[in-house]
C-alpha atoms as a PDB file:
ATOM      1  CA  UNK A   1      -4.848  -1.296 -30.768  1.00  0.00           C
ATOM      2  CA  UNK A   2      -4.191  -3.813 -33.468  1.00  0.00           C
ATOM      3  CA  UNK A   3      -1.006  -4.598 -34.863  1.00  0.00           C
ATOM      4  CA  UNK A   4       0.268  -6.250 -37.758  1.00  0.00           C
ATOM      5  CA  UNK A   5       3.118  -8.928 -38.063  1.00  0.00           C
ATOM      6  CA  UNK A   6       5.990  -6.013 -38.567  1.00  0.00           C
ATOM      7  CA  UNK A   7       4.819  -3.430 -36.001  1.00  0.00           C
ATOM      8  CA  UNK A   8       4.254  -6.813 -33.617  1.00  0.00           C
ATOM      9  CA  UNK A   9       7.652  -8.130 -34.077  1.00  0.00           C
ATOM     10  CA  UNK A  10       8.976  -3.917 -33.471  1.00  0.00           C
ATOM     11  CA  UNK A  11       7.641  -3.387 -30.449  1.00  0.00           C
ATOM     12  CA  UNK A  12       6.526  -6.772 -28.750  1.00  0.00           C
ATOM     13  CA  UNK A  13      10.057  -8.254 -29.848  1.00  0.00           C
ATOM     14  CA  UNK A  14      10.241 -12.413 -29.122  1.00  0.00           C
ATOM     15  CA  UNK A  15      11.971 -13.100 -25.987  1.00  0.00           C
ATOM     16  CA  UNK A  16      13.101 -16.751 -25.918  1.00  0.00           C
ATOM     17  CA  UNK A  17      14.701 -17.571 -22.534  1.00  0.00           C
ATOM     18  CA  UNK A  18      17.010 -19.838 -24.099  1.00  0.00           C
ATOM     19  CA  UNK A  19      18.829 -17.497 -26.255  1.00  0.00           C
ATOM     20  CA  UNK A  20      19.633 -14.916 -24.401  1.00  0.00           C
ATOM     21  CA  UNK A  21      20.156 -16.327 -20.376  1.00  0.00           C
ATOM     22  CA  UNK A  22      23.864 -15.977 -19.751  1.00  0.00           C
ATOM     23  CA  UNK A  23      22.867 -12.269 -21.208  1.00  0.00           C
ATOM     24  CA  UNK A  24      19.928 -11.886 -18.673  1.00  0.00           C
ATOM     25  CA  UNK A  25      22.287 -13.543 -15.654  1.00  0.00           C
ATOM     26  CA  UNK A  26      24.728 -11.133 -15.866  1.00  0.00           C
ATOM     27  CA  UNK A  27      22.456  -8.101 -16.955  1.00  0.00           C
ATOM     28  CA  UNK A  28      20.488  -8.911 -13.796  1.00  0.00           C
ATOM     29  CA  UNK A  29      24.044  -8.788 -11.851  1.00  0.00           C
ATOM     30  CA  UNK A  30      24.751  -5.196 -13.049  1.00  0.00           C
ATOM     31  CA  UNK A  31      21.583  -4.350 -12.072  1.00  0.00           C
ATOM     32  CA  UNK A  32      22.006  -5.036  -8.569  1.00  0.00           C
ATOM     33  CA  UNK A  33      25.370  -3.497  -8.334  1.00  0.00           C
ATOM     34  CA  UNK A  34      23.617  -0.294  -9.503  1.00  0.00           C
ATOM     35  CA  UNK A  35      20.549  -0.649  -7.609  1.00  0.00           C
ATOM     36  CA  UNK A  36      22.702  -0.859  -4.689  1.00  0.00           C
ATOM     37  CA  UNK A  37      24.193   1.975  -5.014  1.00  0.00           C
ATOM     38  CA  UNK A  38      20.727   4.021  -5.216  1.00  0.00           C
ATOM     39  CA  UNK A  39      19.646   1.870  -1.861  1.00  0.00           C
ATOM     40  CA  UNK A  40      22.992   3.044  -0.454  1.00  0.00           C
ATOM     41  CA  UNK A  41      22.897   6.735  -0.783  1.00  0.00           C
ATOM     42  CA  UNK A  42      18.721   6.974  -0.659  1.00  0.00           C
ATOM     43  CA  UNK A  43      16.217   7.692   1.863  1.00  0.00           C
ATOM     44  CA  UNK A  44      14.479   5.176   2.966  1.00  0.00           C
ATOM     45  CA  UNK A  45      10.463   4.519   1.282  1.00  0.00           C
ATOM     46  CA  UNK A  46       8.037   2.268   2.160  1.00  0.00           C
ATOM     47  CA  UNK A  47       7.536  -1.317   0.694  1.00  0.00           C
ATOM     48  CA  UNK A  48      11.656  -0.443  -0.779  1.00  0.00           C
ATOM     49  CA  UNK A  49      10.354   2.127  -3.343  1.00  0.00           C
ATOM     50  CA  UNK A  50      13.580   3.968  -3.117  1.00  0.00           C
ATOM     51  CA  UNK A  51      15.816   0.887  -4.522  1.00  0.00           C
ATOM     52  CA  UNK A  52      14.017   0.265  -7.910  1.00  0.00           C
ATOM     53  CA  UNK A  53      14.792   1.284 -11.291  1.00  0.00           C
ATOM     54  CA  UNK A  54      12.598   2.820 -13.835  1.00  0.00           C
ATOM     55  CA  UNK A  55      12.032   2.188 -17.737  1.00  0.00           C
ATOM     56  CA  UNK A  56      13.271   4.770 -19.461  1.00  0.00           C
ATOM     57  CA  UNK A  57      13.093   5.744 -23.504  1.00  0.00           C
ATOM     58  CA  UNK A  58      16.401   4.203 -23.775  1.00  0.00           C
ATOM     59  CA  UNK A  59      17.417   1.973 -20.840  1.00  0.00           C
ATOM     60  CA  UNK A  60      16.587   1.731 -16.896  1.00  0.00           C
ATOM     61  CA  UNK A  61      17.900   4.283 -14.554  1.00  0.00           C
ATOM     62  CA  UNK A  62      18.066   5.259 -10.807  1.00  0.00           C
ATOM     63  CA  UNK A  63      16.205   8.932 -11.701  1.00  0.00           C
ATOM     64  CA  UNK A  64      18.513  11.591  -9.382  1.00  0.00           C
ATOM     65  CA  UNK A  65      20.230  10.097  -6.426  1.00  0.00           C
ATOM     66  CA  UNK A  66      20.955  12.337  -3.764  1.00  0.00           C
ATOM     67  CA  UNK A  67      24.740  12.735  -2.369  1.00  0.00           C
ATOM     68  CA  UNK A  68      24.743  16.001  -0.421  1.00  0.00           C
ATOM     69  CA  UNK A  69      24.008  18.931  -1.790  1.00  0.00           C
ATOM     70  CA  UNK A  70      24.281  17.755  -5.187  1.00  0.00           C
ATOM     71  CA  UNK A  71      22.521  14.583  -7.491  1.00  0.00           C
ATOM     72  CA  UNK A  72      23.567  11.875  -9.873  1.00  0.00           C
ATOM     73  CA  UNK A  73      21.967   9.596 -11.839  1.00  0.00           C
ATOM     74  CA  UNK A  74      23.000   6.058 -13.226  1.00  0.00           C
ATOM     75  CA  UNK A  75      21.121   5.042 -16.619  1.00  0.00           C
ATOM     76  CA  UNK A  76      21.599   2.197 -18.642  1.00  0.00           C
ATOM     77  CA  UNK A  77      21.168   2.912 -22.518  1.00  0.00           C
ATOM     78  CA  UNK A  78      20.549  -0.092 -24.241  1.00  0.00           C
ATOM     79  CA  UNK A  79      20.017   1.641 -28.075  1.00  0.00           C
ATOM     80  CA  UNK A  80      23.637   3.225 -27.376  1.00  0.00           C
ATOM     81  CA  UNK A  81      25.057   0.553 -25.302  1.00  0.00           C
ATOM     82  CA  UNK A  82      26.734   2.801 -22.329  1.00  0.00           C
ATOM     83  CA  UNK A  83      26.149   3.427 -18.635  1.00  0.00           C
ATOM     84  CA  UNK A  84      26.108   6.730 -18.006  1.00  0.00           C
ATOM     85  CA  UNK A  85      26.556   8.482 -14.647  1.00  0.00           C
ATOM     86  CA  UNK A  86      25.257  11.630 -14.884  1.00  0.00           C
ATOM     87  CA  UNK A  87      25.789  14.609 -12.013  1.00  0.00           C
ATOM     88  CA  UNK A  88      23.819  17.703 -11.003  1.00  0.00           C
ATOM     89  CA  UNK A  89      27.179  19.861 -11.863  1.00  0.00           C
ATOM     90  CA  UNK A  90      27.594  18.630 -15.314  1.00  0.00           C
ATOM     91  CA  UNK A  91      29.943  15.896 -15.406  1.00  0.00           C
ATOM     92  CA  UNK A  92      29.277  12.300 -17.164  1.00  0.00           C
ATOM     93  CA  UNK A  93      31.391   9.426 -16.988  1.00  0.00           C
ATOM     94  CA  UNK A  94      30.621   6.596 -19.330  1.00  0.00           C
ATOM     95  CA  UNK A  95      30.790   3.058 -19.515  1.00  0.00           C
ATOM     96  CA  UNK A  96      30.111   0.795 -22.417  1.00  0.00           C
ATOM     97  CA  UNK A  97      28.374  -2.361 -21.867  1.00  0.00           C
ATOM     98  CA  UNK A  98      29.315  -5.558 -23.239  1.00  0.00           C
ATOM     99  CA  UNK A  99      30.820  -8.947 -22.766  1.00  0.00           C
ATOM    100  CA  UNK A 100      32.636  -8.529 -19.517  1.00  0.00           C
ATOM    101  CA  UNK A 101      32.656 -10.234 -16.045  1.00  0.00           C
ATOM    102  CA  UNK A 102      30.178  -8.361 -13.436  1.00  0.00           C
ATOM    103  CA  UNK A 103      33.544  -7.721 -11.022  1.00  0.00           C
ATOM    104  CA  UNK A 104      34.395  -5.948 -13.869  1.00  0.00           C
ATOM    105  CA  UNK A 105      31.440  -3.796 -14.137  1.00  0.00           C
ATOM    106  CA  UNK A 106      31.819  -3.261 -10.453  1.00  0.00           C
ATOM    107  CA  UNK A 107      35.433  -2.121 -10.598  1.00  0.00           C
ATOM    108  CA  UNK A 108      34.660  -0.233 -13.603  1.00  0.00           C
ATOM    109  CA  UNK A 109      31.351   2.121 -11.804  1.00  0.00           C
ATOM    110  CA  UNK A 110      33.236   2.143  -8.221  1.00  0.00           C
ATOM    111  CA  UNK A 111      36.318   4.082 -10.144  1.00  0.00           C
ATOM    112  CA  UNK A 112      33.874   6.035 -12.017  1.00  0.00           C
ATOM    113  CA  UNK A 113      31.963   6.843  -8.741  1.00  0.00           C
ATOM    114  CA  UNK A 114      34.752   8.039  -7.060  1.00  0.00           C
ATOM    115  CA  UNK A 115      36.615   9.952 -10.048  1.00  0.00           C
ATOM    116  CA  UNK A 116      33.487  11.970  -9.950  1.00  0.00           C
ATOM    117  CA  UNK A 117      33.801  12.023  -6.059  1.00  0.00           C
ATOM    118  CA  UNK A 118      30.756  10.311  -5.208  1.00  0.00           C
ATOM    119  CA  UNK A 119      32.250   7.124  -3.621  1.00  0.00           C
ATOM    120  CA  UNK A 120      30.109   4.206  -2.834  1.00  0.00           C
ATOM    121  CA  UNK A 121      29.937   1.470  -0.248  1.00  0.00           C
ATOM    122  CA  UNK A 122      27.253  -1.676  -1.413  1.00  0.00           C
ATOM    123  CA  UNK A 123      26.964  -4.634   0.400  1.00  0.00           C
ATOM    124  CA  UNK A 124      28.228  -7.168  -2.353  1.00  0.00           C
ATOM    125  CA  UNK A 125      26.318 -10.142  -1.717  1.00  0.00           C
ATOM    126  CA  UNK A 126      23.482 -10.421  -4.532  1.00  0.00           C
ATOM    127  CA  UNK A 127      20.524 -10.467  -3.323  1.00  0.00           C
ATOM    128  CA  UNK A 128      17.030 -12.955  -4.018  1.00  0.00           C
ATOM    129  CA  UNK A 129      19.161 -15.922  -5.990  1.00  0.00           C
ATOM    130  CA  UNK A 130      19.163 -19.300  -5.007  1.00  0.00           C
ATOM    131  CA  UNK A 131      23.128 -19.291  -4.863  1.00  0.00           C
ATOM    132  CA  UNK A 132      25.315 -17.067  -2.898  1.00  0.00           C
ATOM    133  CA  UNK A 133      26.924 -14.649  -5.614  1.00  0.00           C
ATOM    134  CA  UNK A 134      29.700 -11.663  -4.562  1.00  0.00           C
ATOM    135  CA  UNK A 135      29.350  -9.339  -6.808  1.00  0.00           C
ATOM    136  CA  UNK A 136      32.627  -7.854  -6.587  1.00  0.00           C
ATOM    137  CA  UNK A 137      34.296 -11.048  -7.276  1.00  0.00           C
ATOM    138  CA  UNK A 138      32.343 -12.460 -10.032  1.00  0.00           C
ATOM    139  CA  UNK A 139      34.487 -13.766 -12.701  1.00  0.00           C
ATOM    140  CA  UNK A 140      31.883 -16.037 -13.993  1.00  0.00           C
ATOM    141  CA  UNK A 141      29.017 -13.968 -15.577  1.00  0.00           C
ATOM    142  CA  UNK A 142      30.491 -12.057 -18.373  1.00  0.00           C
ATOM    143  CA  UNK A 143      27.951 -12.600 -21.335  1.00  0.00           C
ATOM    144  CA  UNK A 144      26.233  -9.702 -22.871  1.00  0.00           C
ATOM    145  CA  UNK A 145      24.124  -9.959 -26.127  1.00  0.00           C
ATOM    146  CA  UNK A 146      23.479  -6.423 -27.369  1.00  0.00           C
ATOM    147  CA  UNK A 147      20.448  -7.493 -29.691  1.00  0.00           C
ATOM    148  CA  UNK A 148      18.620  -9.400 -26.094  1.00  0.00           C
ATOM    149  CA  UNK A 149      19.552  -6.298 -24.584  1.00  0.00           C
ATOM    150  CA  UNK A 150      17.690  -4.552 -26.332  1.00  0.00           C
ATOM    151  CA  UNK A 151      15.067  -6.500 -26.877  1.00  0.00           C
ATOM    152  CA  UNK A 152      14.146  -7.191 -23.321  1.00  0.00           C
ATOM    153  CA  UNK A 153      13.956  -3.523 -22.907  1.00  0.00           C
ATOM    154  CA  UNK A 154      12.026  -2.841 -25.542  1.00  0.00           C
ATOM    155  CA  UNK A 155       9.394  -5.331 -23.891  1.00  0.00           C
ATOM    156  CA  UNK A 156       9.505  -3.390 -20.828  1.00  0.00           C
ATOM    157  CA  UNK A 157       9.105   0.005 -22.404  1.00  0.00           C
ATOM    158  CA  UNK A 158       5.756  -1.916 -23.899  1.00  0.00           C
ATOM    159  CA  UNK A 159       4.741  -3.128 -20.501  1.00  0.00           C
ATOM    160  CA  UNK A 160       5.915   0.054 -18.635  1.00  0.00           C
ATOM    161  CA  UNK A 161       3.078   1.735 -20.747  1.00  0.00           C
ATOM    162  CA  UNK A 162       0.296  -0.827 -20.124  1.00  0.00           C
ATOM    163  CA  UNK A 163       1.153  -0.965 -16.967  1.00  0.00           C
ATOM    164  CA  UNK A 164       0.851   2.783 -16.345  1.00  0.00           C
ATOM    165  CA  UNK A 165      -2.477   3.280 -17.917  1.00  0.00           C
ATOM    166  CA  UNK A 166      -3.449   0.412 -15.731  1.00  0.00           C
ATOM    167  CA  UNK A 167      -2.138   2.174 -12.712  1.00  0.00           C
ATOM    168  CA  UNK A 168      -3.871   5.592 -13.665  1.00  0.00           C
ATOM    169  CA  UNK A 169      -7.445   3.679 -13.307  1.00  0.00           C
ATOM    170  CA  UNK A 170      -6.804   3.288  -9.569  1.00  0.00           C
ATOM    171  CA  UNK A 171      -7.287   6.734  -7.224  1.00  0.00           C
ATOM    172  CA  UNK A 172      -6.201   5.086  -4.023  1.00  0.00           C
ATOM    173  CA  UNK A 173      -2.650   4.057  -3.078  1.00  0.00           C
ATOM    174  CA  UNK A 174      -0.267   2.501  -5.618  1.00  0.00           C
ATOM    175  CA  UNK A 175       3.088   2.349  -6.149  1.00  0.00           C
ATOM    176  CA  UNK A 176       5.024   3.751  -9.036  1.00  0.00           C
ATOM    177  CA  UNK A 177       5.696   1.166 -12.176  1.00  0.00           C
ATOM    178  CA  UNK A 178       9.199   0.570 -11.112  1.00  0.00           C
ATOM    179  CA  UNK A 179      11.968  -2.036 -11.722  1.00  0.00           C
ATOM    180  CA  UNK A 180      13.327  -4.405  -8.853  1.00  0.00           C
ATOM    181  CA  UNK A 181      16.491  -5.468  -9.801  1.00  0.00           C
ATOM    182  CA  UNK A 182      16.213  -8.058  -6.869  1.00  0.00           C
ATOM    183  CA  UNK A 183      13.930  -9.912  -8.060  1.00  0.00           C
ATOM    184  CA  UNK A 184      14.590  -8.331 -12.267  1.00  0.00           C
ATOM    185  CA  UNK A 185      11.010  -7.949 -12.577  1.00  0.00           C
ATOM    186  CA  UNK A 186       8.637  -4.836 -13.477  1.00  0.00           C
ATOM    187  CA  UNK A 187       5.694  -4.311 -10.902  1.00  0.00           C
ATOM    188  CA  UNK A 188       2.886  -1.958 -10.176  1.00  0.00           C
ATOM    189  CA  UNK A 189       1.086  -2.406  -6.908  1.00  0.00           C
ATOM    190  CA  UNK A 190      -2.764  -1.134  -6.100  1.00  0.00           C
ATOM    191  CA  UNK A 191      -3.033  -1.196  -1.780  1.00  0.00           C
ATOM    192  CA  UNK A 192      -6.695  -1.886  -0.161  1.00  0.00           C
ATOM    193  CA  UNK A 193      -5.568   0.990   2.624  1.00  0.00           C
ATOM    194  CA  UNK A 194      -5.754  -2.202   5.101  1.00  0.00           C
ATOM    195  CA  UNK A 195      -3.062  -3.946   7.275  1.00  0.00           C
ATOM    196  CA  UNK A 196      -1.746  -7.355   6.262  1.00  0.00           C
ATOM    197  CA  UNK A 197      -0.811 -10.658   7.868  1.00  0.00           C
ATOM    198  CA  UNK A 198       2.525 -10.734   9.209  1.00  0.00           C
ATOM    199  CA  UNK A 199       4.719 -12.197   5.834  1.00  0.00           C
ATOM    200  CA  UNK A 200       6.497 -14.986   6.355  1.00  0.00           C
ATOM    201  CA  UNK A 201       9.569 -14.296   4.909  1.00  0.00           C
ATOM    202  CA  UNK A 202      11.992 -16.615   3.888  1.00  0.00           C
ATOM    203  CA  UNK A 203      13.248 -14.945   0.491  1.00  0.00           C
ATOM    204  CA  UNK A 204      16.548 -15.924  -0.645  1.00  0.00           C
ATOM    205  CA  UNK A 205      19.523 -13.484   0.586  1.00  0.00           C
ATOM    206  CA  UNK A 206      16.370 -10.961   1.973  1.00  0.00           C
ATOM    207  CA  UNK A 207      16.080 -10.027   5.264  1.00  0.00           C
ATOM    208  CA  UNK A 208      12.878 -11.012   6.702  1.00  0.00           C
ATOM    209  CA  UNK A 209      12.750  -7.528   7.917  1.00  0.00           C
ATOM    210  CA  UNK A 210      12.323  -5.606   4.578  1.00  0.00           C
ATOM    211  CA  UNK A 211       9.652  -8.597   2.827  1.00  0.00           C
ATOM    212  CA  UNK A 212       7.533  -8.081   6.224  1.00  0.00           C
ATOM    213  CA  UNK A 213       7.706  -4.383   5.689  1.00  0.00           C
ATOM    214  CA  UNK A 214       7.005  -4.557   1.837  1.00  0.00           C
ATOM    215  CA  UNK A 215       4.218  -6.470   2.278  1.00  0.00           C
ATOM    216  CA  UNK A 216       2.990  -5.050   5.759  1.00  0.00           C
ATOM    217  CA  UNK A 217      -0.352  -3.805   3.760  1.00  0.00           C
ATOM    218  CA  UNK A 218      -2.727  -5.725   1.858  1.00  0.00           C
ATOM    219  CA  UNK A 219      -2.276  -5.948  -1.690  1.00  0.00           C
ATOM    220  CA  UNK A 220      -2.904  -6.518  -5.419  1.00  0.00           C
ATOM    221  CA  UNK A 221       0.052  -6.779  -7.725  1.00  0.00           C
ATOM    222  CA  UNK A 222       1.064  -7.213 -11.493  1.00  0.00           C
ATOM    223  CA  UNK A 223       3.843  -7.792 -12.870  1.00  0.00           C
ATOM    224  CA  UNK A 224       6.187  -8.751 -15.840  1.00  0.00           C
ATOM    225  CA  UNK A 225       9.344 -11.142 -15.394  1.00  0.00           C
ATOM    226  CA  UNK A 226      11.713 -12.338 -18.196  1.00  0.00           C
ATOM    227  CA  UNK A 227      11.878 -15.985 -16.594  1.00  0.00           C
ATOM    228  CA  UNK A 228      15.446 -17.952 -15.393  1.00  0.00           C
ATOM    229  CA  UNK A 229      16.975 -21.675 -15.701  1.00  0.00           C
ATOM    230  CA  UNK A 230      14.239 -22.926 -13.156  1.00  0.00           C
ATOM    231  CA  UNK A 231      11.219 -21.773 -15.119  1.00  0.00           C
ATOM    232  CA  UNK A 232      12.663 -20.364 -18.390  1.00  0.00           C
ATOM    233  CA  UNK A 233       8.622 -18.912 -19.602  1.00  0.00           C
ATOM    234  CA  UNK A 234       8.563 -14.798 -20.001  1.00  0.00           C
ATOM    235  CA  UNK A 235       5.471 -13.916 -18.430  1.00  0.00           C
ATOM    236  CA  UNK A 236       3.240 -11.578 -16.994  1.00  0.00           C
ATOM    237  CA  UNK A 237       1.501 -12.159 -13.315  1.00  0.00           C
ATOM    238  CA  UNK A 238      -0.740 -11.053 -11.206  1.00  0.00           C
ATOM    239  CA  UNK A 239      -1.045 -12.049  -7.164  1.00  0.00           C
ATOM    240  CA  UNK A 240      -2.860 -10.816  -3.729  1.00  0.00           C
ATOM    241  CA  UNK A 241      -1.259 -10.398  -0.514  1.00  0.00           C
ATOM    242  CA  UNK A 242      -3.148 -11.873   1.602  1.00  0.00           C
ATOM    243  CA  UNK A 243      -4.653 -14.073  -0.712  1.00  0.00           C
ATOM    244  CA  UNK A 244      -7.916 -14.025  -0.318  1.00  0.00           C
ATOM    245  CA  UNK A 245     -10.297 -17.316  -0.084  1.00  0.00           C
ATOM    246  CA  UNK A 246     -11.643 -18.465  -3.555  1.00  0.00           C
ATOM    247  CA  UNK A 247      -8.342 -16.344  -5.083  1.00  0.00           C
ATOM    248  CA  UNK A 248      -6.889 -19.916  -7.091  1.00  0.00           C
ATOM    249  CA  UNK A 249     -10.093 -20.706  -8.917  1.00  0.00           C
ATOM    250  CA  UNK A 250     -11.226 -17.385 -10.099  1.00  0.00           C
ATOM    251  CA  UNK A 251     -12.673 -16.711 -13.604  1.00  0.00           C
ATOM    252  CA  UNK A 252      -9.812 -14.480 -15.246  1.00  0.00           C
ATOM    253  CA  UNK A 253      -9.670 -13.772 -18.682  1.00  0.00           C
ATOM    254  CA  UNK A 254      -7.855 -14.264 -20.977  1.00  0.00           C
ATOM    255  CA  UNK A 255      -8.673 -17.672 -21.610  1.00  0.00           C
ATOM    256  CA  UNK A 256      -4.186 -18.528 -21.496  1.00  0.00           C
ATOM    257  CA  UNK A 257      -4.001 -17.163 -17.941  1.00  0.00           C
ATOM    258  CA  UNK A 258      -3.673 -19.794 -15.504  1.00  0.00           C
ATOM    259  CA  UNK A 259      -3.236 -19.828 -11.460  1.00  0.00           C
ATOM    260  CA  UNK A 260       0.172 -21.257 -10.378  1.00  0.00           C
ATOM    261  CA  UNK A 261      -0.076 -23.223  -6.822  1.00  0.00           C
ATOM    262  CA  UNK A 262       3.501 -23.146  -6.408  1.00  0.00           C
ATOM    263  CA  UNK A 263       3.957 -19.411  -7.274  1.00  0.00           C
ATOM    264  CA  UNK A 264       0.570 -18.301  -5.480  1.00  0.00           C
ATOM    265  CA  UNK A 265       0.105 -16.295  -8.369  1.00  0.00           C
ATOM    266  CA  UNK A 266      -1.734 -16.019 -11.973  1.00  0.00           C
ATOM    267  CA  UNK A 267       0.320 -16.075 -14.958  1.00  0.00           C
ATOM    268  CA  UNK A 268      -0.018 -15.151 -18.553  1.00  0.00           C
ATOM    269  CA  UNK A 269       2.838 -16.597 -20.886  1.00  0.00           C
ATOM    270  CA  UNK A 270       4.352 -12.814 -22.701  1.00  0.00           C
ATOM    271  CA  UNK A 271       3.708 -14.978 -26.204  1.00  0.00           C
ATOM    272  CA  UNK A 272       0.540 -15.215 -25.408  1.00  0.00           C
ATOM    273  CA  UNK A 273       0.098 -11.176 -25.466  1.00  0.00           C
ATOM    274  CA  UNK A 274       2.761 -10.716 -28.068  1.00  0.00           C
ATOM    275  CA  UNK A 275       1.074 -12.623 -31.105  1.00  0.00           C
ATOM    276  CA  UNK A 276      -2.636 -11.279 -30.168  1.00  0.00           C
ATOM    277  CA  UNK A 277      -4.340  -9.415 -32.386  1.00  0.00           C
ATOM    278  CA  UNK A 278      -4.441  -6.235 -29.937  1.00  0.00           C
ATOM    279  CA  UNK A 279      -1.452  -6.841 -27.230  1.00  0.00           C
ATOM    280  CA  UNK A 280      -2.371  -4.048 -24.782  1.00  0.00           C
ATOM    281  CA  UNK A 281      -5.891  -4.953 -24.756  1.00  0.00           C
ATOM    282  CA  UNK A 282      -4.689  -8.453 -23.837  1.00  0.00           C
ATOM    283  CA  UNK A 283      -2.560  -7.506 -21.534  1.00  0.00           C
ATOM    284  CA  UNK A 284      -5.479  -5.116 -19.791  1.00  0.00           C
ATOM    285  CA  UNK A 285      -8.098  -8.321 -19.455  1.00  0.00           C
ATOM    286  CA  UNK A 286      -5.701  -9.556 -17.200  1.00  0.00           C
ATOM    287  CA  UNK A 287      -4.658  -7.189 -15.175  1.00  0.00           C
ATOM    288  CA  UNK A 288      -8.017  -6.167 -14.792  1.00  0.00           C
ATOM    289  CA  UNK A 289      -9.807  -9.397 -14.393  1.00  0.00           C
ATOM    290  CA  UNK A 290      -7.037 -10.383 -11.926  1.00  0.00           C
ATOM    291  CA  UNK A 291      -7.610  -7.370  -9.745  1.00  0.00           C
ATOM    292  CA  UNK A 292     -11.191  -7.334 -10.089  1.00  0.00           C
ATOM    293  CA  UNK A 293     -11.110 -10.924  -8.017  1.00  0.00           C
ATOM    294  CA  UNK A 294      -8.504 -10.190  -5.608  1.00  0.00           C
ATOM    295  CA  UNK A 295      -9.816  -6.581  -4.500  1.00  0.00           C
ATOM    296  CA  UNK A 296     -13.948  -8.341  -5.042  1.00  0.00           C
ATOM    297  CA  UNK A 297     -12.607 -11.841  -3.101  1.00  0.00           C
ATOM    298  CA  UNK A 298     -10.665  -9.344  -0.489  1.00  0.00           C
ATOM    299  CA  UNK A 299     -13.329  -7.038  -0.135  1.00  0.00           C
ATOM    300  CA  UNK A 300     -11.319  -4.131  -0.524  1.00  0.00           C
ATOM    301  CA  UNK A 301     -13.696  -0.756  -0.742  1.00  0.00           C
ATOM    302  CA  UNK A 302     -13.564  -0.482  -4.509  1.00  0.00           C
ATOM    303  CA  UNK A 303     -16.083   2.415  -4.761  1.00  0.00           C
ATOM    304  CA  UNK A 304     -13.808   4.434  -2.336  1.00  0.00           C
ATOM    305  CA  UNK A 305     -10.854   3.039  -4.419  1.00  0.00           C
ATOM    306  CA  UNK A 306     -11.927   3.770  -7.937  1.00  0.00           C
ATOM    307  CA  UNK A 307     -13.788   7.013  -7.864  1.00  0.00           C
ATOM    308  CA  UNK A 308     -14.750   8.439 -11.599  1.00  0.00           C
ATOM    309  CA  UNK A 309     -11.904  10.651 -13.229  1.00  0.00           C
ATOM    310  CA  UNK A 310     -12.665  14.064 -14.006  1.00  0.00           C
ATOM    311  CA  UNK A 311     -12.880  14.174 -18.107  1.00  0.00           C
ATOM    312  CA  UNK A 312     -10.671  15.010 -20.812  1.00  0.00           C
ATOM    313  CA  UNK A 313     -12.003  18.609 -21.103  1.00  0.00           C
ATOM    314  CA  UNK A 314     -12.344  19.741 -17.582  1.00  0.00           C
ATOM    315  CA  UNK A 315      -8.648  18.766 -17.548  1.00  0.00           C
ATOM    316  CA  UNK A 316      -7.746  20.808 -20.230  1.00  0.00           C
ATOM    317  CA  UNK A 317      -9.365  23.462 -18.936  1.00  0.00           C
ATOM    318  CA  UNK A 318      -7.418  23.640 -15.949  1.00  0.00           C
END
């Protein structure tokens, strides 16, 4: 699909680091308060799959949380700016979103939680930063630009699609395209079906425990992440656990992708997908030619992995 210069600027939005990091600090904060209170109240899944987030047509949410016999959800809208909590009896309490410190935004959903009598404990430590942050006593974080807001969803609504077609090429086990407000990334993830390596671990305010479980099977995973004040690039990447041999100087198109030795992982720059003629075909090279290495360098059983799709027509015949 080729765009022009308006539709480009519409729905692949620019997504400078620079202006909009105090916003994408503390928007990452109030995602982990939220996500923690999914985590709290969820069964368990493997690799975590029942902490994340998902893109939405207007914001992220939790999709239904259970809490006995009835549900509730938590979305963020960032076209309205609110945070809704929405429960399985019909009640909605509401929260607008703007410049305010994340204890704030904490106070503000625990009341809400319990007003609609579905109280929440979280443990309030953030979780995957380099510095030790307490969520419920954050005074520092308060920025919140509605117009980065915005635009950093409306990349992942962009990449949420690409991602999914992606995904639907891919018959054996994959994870949903979900968002991990740990890490503030979106991620899809193809399994070979085989054991991994015991991970090492060592993840910022992570247990051990729950990286060696997520990554207790061998992998192939792609990604999107907006970037921070260590490496301040929006970018898309792609990465095998275990890596296998030959993995760093693979032929991967496009031609901008590069291999990272300190991330372990390739990486396109999001400009470079942005201003291309045809974005999502851009975006599909790499996430294609990426996988096509790891799963060909792994030796993952692709034919078993990949069988043909039934077509269009005997699907809408069904």
């Amino acid at each position: 699909m080729k765009l022009d210069e308006a539709a480009r600027t519409e729905f692949w939005p620019a997504l400078p680091l620079k202006e909009w990091a105090q916003t994408a600090r503390t928007l990452h904060l109030w995602t982990q308060i939220v996500g923690k209170v999914r985590l709290g109240s969820s069964p368990w899944i493997n690799h975590s799959w029942h902490v994340t987030l998902y893109v939405t047509s207007r914001g992220l949410t939790t999709s239904p949380i259970p809490h006995g016999l009835r549900t509730f959800e938590i979305r963020f809208d960032f076209i309205s700016h609110e945070l809704r909590i929405l429960t399985s009896t019909g009640e909605i309490e509401v929260i607008p979103l703007k410049p305010q410190s994340v204890a704030a935004f904490y106070g503000q959903l625990m009341a809400a939680l319990i007003k609609l009598k579905l109280p929440a404990e979280i443990n309030p430590l953030a979780n995957e930063l380099p510095d030790t942050v307490h969520l419920d006593e954050d005074e520092t974080d308060r920025a919140y630009d509605p117009e980065y807001a915005n635009r950093f969803w409306r990349v992942l609504v962009q990449a949420d699609r690409v991602f999914t077609l992606f995904r639907s090429q891919f018959c054996g086990k994959c994870s949903p395209v979900h968002f991990f407000w740990g890490s503030f990334d979106l991620a899809v993830t193809r399994f070979s079906g085989r054991p991994a390596p015991t991970h090492p671990g060592g993840i910022p305010h992570l247990p051990d425990v729950v990286t060696r479980e997520a990554y207790s099977q061998e992998v192939s995973s792609l990604g999107f992440w907006p970037g921070n004040e260590q490496m301040p690039t929006p970018l898309f990447y792609s990465y095998a656990y275990p890596e296998p041999a030959g993995f760093p100087d693979a032929k991967v198109s496009p031609s901008s992708a590069k291999y990272d030795r300190n991330l372990h992982e390739f990486t396109l720059p999001y400009d470079a997908v942005r201003t291309a003629e045809s974005p999502d075909e851009t975006l599909l090279q790499f996430a294609r030619s990426t996988y096509d290495q790891a799963s060909t360098l792994g030796k993952w059983d692709r034919a078993a992995l990949e069988e043909s799709k039934p077509s269009l027509l005997s699907r809408q015949s069904r």
